[in-house]
N, C-alpha and C. Protein backbone atom coordinates (compact mmCIF):
# COMPACT_ATOMS: atom_id res chain seq x y z
N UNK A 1 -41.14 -218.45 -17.03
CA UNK A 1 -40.41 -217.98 -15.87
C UNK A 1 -39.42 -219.06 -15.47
N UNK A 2 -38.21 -218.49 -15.44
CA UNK A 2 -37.00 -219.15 -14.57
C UNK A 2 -37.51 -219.86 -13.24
N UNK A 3 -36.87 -221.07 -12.52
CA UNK A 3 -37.06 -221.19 -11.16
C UNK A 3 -35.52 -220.89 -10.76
N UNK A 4 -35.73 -220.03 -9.61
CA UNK A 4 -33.92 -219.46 -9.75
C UNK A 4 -32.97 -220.44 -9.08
N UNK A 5 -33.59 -221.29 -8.65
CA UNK A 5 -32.64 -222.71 -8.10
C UNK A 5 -32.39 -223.70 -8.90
N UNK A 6 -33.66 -223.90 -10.06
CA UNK A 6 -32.76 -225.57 -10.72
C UNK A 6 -32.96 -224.74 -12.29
N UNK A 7 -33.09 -223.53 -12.61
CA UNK A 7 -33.30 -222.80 -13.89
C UNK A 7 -33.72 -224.04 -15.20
N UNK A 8 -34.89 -224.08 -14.38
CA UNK A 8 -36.15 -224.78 -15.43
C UNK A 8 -36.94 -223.49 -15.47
N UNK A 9 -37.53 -223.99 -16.94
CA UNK A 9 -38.44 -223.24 -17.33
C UNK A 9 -39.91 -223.69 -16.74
N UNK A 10 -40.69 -222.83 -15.98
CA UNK A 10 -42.00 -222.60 -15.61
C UNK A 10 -42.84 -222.03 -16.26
N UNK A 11 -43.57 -222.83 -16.41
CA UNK A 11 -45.43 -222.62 -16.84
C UNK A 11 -45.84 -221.55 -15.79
N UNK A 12 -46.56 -220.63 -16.21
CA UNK A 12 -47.90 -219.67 -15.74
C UNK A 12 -48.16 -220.11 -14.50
N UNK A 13 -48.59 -221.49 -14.55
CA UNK A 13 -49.41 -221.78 -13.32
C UNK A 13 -48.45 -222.65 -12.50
N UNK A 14 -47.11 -223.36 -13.29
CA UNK A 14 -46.08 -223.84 -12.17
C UNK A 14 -46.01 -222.71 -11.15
N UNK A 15 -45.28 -221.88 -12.15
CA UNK A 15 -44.82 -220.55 -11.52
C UNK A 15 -45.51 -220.05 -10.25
N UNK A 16 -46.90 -220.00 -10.84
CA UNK A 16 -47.71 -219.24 -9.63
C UNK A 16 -47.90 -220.01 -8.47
N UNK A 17 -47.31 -221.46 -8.57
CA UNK A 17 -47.66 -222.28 -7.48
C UNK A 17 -46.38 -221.86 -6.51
N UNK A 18 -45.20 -221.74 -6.99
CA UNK A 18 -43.58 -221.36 -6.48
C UNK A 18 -43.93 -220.14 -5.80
N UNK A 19 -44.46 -218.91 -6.10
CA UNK A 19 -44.77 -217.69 -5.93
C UNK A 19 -45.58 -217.40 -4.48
N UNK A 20 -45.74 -216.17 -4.23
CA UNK A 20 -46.31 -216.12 -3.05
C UNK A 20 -47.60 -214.97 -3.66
N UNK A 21 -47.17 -214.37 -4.63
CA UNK A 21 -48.18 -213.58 -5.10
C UNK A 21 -47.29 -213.44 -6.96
N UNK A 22 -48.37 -214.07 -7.75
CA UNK A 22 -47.79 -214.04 -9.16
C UNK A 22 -48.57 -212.84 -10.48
N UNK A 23 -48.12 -212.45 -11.07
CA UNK A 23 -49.03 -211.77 -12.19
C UNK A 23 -49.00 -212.72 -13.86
N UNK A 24 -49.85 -212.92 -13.86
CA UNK A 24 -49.72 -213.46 -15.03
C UNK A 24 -50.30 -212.80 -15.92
N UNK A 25 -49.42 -212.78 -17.02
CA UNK A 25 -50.22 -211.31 -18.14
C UNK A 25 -49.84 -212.70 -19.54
N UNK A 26 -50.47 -213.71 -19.71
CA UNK A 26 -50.01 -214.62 -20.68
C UNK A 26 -51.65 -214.57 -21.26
N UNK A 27 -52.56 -214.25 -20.80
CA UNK A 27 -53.64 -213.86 -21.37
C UNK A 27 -54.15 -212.30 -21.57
N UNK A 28 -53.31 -211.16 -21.67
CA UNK A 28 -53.81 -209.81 -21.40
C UNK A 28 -54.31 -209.97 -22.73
N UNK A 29 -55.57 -208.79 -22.34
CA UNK A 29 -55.63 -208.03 -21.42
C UNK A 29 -56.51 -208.36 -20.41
N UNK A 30 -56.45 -209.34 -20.17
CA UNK A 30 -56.98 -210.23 -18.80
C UNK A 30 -55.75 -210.34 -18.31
N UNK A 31 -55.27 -209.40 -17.33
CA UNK A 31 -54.33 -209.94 -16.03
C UNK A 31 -55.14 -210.57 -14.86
N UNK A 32 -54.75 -211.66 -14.55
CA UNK A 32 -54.37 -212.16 -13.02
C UNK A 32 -53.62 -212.18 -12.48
N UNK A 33 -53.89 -212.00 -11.30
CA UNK A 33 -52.94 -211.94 -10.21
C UNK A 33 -52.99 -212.86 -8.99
N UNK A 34 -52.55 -213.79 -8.66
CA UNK A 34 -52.40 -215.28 -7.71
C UNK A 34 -51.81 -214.68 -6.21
N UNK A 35 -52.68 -214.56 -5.06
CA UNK A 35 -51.61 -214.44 -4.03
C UNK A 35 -52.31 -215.93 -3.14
N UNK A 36 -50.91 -216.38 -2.30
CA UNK A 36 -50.82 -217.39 -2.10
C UNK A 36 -49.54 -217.48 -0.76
N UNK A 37 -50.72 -217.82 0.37
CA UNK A 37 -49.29 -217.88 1.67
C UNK A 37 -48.92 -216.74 2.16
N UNK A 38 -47.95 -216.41 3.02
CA UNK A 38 -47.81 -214.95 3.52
C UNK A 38 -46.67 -214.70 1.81
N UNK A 39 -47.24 -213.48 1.78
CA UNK A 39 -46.46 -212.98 0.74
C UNK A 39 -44.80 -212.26 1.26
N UNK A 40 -44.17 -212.87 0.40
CA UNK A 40 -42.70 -212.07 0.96
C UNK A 40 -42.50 -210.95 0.34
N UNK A 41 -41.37 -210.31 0.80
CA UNK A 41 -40.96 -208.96 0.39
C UNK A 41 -40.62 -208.98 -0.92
N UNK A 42 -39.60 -209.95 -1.05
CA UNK A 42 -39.29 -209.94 -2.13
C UNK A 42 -40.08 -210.15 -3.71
N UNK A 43 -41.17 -211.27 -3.56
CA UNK A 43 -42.49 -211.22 -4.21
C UNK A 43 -43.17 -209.77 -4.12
N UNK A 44 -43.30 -209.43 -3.28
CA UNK A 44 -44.20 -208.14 -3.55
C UNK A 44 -43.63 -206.99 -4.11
N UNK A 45 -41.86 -206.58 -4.09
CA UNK A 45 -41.19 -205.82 -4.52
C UNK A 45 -41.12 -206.14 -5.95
N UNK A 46 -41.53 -207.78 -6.46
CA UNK A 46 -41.75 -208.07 -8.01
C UNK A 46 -43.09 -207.56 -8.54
N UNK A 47 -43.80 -207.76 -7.73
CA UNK A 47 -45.14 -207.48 -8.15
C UNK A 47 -45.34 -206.20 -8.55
N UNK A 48 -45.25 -205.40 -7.51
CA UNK A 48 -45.26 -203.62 -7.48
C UNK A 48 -44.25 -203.23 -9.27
N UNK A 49 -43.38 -203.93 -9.21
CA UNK A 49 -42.55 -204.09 -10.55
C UNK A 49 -43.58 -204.23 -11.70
N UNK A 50 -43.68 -205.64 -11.35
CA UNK A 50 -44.30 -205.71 -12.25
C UNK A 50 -45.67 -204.94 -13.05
N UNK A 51 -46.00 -204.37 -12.06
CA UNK A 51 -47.38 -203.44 -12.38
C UNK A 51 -46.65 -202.06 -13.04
N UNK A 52 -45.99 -201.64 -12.48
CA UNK A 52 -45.45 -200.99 -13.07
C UNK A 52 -44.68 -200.97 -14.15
N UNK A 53 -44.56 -202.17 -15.05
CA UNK A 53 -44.19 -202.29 -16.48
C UNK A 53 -45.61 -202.83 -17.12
N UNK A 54 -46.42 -203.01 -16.42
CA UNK A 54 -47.74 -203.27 -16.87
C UNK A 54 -48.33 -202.02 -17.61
N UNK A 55 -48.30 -200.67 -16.76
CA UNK A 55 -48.67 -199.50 -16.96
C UNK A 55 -47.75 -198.97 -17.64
N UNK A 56 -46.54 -198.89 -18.05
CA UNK A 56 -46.25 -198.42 -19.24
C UNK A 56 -46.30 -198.76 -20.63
N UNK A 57 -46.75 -199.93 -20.57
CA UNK A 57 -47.24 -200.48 -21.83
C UNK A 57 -48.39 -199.70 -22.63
N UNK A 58 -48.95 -198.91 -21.52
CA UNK A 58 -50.16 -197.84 -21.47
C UNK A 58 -51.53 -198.93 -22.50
N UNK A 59 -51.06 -199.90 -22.43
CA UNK A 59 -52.40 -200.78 -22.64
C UNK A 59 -53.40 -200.91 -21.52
N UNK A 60 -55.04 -200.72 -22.05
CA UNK A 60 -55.84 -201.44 -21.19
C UNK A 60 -55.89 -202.60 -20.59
N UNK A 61 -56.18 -202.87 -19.39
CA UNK A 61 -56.22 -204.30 -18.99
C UNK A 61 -57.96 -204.50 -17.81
N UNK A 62 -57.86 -205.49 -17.81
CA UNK A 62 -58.83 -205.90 -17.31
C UNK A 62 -57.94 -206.69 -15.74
N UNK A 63 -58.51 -207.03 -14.66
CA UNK A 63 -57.45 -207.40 -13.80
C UNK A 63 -58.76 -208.48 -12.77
N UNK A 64 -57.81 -209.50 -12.30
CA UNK A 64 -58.43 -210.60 -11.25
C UNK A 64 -57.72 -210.60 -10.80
N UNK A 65 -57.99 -210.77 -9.41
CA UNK A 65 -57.29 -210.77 -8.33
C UNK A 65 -57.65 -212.28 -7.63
N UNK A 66 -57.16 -213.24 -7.85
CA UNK A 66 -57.49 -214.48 -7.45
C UNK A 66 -56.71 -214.49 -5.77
N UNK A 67 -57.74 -214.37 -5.00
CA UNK A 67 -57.44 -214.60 -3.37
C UNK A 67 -58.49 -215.80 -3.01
N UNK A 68 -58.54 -217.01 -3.65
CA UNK A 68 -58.87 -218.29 -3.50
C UNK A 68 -57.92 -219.01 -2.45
N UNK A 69 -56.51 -218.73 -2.17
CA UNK A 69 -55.95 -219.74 -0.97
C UNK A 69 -55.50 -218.11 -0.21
N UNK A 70 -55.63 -218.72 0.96
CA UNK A 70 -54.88 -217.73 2.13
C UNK A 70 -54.04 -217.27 1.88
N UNK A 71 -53.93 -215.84 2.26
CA UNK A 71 -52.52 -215.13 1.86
C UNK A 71 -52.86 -213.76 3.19
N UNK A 72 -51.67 -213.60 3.32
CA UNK A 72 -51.41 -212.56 4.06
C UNK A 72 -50.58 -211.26 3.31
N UNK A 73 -50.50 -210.04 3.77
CA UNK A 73 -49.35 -208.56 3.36
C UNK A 73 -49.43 -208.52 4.77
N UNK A 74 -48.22 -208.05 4.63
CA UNK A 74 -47.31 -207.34 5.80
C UNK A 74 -47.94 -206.06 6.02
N UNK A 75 -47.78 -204.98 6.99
CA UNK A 75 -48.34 -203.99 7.52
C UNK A 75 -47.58 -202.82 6.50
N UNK A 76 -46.27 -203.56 5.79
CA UNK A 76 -45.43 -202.36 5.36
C UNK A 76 -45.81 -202.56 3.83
N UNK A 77 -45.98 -204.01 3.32
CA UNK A 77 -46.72 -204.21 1.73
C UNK A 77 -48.13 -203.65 1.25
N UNK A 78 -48.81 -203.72 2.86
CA UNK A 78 -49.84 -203.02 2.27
C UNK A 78 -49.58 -201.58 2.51
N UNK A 79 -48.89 -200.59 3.14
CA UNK A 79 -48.78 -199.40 3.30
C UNK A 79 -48.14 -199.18 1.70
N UNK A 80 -47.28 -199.69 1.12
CA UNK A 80 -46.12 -199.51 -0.11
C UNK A 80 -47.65 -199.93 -1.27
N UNK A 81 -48.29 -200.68 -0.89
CA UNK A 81 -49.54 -200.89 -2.21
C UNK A 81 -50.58 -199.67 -2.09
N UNK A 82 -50.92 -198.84 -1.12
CA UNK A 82 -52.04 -197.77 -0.89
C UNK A 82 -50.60 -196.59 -2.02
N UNK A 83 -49.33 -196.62 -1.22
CA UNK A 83 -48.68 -195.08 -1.98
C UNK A 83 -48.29 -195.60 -3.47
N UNK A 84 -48.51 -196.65 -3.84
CA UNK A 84 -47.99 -196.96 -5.38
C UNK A 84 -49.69 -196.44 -6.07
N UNK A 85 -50.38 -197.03 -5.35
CA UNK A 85 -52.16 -196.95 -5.96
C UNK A 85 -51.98 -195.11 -6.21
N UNK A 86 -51.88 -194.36 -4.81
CA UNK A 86 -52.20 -192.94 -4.39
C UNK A 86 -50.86 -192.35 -5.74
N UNK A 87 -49.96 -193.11 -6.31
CA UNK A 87 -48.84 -192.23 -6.81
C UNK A 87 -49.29 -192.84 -8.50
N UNK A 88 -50.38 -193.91 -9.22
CA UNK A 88 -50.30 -193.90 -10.41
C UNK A 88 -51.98 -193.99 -10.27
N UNK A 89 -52.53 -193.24 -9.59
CA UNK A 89 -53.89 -193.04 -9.50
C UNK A 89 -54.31 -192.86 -10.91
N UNK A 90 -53.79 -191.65 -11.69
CA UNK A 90 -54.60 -191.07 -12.56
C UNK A 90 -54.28 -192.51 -14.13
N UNK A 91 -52.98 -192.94 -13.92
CA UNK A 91 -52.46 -193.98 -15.10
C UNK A 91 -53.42 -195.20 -15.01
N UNK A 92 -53.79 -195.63 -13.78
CA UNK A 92 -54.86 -196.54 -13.43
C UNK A 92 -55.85 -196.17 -13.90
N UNK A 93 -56.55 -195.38 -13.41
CA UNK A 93 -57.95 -194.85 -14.16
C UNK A 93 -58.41 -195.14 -15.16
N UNK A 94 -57.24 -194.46 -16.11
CA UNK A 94 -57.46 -194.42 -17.47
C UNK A 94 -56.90 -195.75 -18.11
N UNK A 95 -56.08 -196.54 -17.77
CA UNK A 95 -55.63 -197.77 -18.18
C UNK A 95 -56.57 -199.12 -18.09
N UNK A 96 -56.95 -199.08 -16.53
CA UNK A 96 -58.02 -200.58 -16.19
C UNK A 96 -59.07 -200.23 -16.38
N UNK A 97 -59.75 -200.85 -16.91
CA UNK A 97 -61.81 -201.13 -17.19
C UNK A 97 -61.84 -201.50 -15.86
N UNK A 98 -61.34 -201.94 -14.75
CA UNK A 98 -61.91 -202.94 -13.92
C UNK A 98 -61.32 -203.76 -13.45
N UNK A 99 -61.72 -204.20 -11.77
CA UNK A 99 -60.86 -205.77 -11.49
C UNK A 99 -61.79 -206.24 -10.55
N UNK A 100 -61.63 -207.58 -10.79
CA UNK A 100 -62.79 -208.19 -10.15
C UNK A 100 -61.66 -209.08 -8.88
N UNK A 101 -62.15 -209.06 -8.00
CA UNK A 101 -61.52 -209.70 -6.92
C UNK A 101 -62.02 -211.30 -6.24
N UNK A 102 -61.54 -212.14 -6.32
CA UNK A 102 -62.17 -213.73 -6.45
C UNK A 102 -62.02 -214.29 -4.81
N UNK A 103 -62.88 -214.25 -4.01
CA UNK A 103 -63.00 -214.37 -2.59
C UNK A 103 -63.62 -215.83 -2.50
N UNK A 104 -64.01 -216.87 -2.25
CA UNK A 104 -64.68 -217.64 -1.74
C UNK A 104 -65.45 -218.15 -0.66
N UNK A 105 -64.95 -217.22 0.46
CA UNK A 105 -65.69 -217.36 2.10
C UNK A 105 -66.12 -216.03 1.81
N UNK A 106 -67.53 -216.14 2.23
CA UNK A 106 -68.59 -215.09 2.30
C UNK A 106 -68.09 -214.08 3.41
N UNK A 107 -67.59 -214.79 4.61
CA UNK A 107 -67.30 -213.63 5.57
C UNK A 107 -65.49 -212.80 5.32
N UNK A 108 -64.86 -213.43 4.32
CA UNK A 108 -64.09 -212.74 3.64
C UNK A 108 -64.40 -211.57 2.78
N UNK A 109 -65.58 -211.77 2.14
CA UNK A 109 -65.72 -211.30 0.56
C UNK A 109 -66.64 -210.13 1.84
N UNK A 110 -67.17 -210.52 2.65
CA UNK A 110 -67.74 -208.96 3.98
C UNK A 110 -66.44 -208.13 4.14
N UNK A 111 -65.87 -208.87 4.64
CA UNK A 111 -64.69 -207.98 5.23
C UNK A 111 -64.12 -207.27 4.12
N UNK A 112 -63.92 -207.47 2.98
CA UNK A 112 -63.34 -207.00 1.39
C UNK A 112 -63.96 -205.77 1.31
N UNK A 113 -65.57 -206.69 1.45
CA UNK A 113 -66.37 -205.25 1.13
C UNK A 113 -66.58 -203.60 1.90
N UNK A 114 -66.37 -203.96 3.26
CA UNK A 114 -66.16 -203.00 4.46
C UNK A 114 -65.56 -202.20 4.43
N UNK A 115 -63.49 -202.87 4.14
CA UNK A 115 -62.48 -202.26 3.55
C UNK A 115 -62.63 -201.50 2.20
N UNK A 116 -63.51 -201.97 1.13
CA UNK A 116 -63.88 -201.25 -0.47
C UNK A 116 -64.52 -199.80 0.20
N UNK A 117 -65.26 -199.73 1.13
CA UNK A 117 -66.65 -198.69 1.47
C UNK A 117 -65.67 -197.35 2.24
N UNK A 118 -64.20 -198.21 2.80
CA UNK A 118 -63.38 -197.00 3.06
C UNK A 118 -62.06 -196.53 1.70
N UNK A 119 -62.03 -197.03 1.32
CA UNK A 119 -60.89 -196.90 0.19
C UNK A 119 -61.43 -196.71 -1.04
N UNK A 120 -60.85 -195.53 -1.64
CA UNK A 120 -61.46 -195.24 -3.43
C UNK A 120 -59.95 -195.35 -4.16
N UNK A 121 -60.95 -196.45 -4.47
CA UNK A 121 -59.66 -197.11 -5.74
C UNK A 121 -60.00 -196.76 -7.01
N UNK A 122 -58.80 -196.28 -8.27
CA UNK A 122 -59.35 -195.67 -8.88
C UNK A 122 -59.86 -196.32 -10.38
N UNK A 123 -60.77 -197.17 -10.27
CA UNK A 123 -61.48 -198.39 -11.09
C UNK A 123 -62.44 -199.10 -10.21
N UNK A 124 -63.84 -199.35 -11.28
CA UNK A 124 -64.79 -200.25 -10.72
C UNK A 124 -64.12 -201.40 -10.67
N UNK A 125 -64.81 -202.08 -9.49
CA UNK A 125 -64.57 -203.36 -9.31
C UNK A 125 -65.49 -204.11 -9.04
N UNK A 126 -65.68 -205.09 -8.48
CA UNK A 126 -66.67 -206.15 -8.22
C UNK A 126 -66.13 -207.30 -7.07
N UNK A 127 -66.61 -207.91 -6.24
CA UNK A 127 -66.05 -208.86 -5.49
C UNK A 127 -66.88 -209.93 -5.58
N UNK A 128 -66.54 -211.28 -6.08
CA UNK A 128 -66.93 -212.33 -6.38
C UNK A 128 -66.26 -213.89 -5.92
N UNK A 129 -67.40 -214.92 -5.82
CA UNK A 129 -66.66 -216.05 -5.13
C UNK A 129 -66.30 -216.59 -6.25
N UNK A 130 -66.38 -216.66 -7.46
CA UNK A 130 -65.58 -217.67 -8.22
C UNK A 130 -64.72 -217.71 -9.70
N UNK A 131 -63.70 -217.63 -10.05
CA UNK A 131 -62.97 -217.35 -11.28
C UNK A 131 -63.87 -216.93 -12.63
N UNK A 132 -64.76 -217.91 -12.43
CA UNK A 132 -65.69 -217.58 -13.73
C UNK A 132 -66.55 -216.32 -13.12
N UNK A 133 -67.03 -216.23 -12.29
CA UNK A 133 -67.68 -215.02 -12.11
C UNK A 133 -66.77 -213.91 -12.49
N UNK A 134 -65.70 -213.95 -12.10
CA UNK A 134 -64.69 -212.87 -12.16
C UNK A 134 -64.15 -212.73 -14.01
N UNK A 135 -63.80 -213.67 -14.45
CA UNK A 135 -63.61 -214.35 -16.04
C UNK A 135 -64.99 -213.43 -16.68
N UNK A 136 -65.86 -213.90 -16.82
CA UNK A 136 -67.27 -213.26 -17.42
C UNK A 136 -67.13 -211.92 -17.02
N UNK A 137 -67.34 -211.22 -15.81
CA UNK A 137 -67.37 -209.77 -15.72
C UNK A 137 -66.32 -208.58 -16.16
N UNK A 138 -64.77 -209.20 -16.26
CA UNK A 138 -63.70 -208.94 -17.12
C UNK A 138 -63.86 -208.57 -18.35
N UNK A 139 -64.43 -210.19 -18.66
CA UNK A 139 -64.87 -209.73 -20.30
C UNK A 139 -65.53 -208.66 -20.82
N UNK A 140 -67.13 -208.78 -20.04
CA UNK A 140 -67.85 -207.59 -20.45
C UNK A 140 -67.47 -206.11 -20.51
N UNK A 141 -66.61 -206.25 -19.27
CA UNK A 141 -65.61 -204.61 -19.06
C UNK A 141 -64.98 -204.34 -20.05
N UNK A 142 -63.98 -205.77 -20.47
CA UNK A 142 -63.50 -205.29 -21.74
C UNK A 142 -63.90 -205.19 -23.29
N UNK A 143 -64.97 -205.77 -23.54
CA UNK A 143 -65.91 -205.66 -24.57
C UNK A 143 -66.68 -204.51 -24.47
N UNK A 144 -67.03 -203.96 -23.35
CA UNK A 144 -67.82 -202.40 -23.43
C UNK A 144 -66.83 -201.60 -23.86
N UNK A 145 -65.62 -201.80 -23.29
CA UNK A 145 -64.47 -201.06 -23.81
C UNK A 145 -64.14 -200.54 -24.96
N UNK A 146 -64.55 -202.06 -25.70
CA UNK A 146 -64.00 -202.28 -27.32
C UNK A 146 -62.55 -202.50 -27.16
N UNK A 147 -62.18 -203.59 -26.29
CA UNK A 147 -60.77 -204.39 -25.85
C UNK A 147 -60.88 -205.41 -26.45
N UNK A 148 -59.93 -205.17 -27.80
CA UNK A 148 -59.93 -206.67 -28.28
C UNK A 148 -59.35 -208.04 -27.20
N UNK A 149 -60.36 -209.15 -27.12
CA UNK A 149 -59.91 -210.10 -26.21
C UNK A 149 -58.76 -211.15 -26.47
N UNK A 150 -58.39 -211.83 -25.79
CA UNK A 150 -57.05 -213.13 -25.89
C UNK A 150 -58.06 -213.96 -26.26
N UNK A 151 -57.19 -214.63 -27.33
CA UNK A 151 -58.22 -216.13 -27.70
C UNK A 151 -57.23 -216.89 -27.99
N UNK A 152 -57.09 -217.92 -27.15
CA UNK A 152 -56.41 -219.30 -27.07
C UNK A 152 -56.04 -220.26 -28.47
């Protein structure tokens, strides 16, 4: 990834540090996804993008949602993330095994869960405090699958 001010080339994880919410698909079909700080519009209008060239690839993916540092959505990012979910419902389904969501404060990973018990998203998920928890349960999703994995 470009940095669009001094157009150096960025690493995965430079990148995701610059970012306010990043996707990194440099390991699919293990996507992560980094949010980080209040997320801007403009980040999230990449993101929504980006998922959406994710899903026409019509490859399976496996997905983490790394919410390890504070981050905020706007009232209008999360309204634009429920009608993108409600408008590729059925492409989701059939595309993700799964996403595991990476929380670390217990009374976060409550509140996650509260919000999960009203919203049907259309893939199992899991909510977990730590990358490897989330890393390991990915896998298995995608190995029940028969998803060939990324190997380094």
């Amino acid at each position: 990834m470009l940095n669009a001010k001094t157009q150096v080339y960025l690493s995965p994880a430079a990148a995701q540090d610059q970012m306010s919410i990043f996707m990194d698909k440099s390991r699919a079909p293990t996507i992560r996804v980094t949010l980080n700080g209040e997320v801007s519009d403009g980040a999230f209008t990449k993101y929504l993008a980006d998922s959406d060239q994710l899903l026409a690839t019509g490859q399976c993916v496996g997905l983490i949602f790394d919410g390890l540092r504070p981050f905020a959505l706007s009232p209008r990012q999360r309204r634009a993330q429920s009608i993108w979910l409600r408008k590729n419902e059925n492409s989701i389904a059939k595309l993700c095994v799964g996403a595991a969501f990476v929380i670390d404060s217990a009374a976060s990973r409550g509140v996650l869960t509260a919000l999960m018990w009203m919203t049907k998203l259309p893939y199992t998920y899991v909510i977990v405090k730590s990358t490897y928890e989330a890393q390991t349960w990915i896998t298995e999703r995608l190995r029940a699958a028969g998803i060939p994995q990324y190997l380094p």
